[in-house]
Protein backbone atom coordinates (compact mmCIF):
# COMPACT_ATOMS: atom_id res chain seq x y z
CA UNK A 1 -5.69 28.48 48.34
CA UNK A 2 -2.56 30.67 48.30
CA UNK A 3 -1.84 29.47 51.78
CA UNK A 4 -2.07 26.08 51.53
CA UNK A 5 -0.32 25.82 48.01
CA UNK A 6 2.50 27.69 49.73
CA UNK A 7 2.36 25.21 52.81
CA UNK A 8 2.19 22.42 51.05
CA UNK A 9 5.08 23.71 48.92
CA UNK A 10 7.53 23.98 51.18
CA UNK A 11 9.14 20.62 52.34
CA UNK A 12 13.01 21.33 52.43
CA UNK A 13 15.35 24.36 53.40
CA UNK A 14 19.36 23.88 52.65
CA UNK A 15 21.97 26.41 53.65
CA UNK A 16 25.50 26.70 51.58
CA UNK A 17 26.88 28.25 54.60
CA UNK A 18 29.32 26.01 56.48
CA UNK A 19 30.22 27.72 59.86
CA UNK A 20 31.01 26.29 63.64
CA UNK A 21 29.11 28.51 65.97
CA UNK A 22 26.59 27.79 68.68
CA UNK A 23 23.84 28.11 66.54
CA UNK A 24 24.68 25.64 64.12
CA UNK A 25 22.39 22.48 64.05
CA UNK A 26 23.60 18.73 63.49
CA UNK A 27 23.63 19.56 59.35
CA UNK A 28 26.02 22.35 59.46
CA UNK A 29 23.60 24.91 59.16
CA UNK A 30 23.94 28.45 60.74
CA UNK A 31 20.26 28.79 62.60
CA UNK A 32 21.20 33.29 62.50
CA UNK A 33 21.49 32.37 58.80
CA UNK A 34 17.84 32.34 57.98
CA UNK A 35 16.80 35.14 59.75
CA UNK A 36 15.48 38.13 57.33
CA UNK A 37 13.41 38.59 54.56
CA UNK A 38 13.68 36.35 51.31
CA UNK A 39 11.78 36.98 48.12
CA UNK A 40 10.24 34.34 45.60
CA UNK A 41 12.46 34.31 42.44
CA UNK A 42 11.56 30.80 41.18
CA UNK A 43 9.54 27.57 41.72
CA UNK A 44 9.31 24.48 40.14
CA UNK A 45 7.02 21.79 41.22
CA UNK A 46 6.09 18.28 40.04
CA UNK A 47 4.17 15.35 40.85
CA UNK A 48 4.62 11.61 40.33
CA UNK A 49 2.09 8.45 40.09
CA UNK A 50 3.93 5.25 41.76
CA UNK A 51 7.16 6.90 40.09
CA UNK A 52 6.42 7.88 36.63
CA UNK A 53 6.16 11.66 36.10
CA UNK A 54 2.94 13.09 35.38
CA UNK A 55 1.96 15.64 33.04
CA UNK A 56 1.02 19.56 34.23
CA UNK A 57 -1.65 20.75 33.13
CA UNK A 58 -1.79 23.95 34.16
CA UNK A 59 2.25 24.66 34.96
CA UNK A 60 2.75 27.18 38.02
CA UNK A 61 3.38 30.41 36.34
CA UNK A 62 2.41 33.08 38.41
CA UNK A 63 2.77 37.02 38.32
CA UNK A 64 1.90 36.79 42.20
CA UNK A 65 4.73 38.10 44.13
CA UNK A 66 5.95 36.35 47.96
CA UNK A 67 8.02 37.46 50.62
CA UNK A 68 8.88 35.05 53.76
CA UNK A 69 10.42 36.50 56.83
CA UNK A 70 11.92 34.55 59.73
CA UNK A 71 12.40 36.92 62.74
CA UNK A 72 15.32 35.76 65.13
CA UNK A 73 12.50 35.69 67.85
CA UNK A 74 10.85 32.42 66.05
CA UNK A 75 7.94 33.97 64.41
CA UNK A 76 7.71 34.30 60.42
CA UNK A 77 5.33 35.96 57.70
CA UNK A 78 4.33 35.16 54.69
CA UNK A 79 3.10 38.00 52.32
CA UNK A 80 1.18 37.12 48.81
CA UNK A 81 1.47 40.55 46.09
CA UNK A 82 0.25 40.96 42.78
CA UNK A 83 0.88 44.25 40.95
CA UNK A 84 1.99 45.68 44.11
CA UNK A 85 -1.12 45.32 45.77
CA UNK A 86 -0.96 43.04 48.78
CA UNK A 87 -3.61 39.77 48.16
CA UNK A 88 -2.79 37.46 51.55
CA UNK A 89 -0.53 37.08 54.46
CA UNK A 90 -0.28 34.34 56.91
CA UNK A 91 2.02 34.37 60.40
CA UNK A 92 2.83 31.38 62.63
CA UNK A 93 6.77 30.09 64.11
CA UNK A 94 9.32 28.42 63.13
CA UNK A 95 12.31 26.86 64.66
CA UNK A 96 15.59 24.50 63.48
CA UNK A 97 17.07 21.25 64.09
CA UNK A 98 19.93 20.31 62.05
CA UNK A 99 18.52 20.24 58.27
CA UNK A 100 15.02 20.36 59.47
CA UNK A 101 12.86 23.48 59.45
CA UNK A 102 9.45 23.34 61.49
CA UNK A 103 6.80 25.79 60.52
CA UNK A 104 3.50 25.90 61.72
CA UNK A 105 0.83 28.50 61.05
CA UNK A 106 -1.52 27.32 64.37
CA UNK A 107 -3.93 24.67 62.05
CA UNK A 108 -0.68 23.10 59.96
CA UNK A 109 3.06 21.99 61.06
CA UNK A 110 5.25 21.08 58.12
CA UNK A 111 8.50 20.01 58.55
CA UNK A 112 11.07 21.57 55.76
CA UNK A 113 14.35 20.07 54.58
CA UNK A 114 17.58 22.51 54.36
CA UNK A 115 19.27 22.47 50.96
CA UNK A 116 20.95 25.89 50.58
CA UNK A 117 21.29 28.78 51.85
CA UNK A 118 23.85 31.36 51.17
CA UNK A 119 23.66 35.62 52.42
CA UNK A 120 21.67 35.61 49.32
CA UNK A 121 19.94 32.69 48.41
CA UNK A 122 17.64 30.34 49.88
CA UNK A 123 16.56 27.26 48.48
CA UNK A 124 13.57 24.96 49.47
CA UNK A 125 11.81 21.96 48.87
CA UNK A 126 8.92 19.83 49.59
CA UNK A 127 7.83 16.42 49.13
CA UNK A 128 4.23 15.22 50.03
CA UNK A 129 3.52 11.54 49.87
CA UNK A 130 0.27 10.06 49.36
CA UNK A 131 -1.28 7.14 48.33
CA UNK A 132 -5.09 6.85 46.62
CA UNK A 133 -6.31 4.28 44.54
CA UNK A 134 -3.78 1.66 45.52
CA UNK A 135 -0.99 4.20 43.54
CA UNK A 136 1.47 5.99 45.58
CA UNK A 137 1.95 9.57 44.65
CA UNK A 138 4.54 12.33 45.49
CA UNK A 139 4.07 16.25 44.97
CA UNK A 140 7.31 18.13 45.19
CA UNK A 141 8.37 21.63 45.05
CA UNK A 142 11.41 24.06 44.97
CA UNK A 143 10.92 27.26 45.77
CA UNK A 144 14.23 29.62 45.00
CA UNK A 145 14.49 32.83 47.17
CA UNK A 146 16.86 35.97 47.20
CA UNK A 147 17.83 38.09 50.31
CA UNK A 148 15.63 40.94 50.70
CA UNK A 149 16.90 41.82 54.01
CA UNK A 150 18.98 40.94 56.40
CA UNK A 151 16.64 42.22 59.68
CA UNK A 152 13.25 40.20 59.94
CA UNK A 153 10.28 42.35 60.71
């Protein structure tokens, strides 16, 4: 379940970091940039019902702990902790386009939107569209990470 919330979560990436080198995609965004390890400080997440916000009823709070690591080699990790003890991890690759981020674990490919990304802060969001029932819904969530460190695994 951890997996696939997290998947599912993850829609958008944005970098603050406006450079001109080779490795800079069509939105300005420094590909070297995201390398490293970033660590879950917040998330929000909401979800809509043809437009009109929806109620939570169980809000995500969660004492569980993540770390996601993009190695410069296209690989990343994902690694779920709670009290210190590690609970799940999940591997696949990535690679960047612009303001698009690709991941893909081997079953799921999601495709990620940059919003910021600073040498300490990443910022990312989702948006899943659906319809049922003849009503069109849309899931979205922001995930807010800090540098852990600059070398991925």
């Amino acid at each position: 379940m951890k997996k696939a919330l997290f998947t599912s979560l993850l829609a958008a990436l944005a970098f603050g970091i406006v450079a001109c080198n080779d490795n800079e995609g069509e939105g300005g965004f420094d590909k070297a940039d995201i390398i490293g390890s970033w660590h879950l400080i917040y998330m929000a997440e909401n979800e809509t019902k043809d437009g009109t916000l929806l109620p939570r009823e169980n809000p995500a709070v969660s004492q569980q702990e993540m770390t996601l690591t993009f190695a410069s080699k296209g690989s990343y990790s994902i690694e779920w902790s709670y009290e210190g003890e590690l609970e799940d991890a999940e591997q696949g690759s990535w690679s960047m386009s612009g303001d698009k981020l690709t991941m893909s674990d081997g079953l799921d490919t999601i495709v990620y939107t940059v919003e910021a990304l600073s040498k300490t802060e990443l910022v990312i969001a989702s948006v899943d569209r659906y319809e049922e029932g003849g009503s069109v819904f849309e899931y979205t969530v922001r995930m807010t990470f800090s540098r852990w460190s600059v070398n991925g695994r």
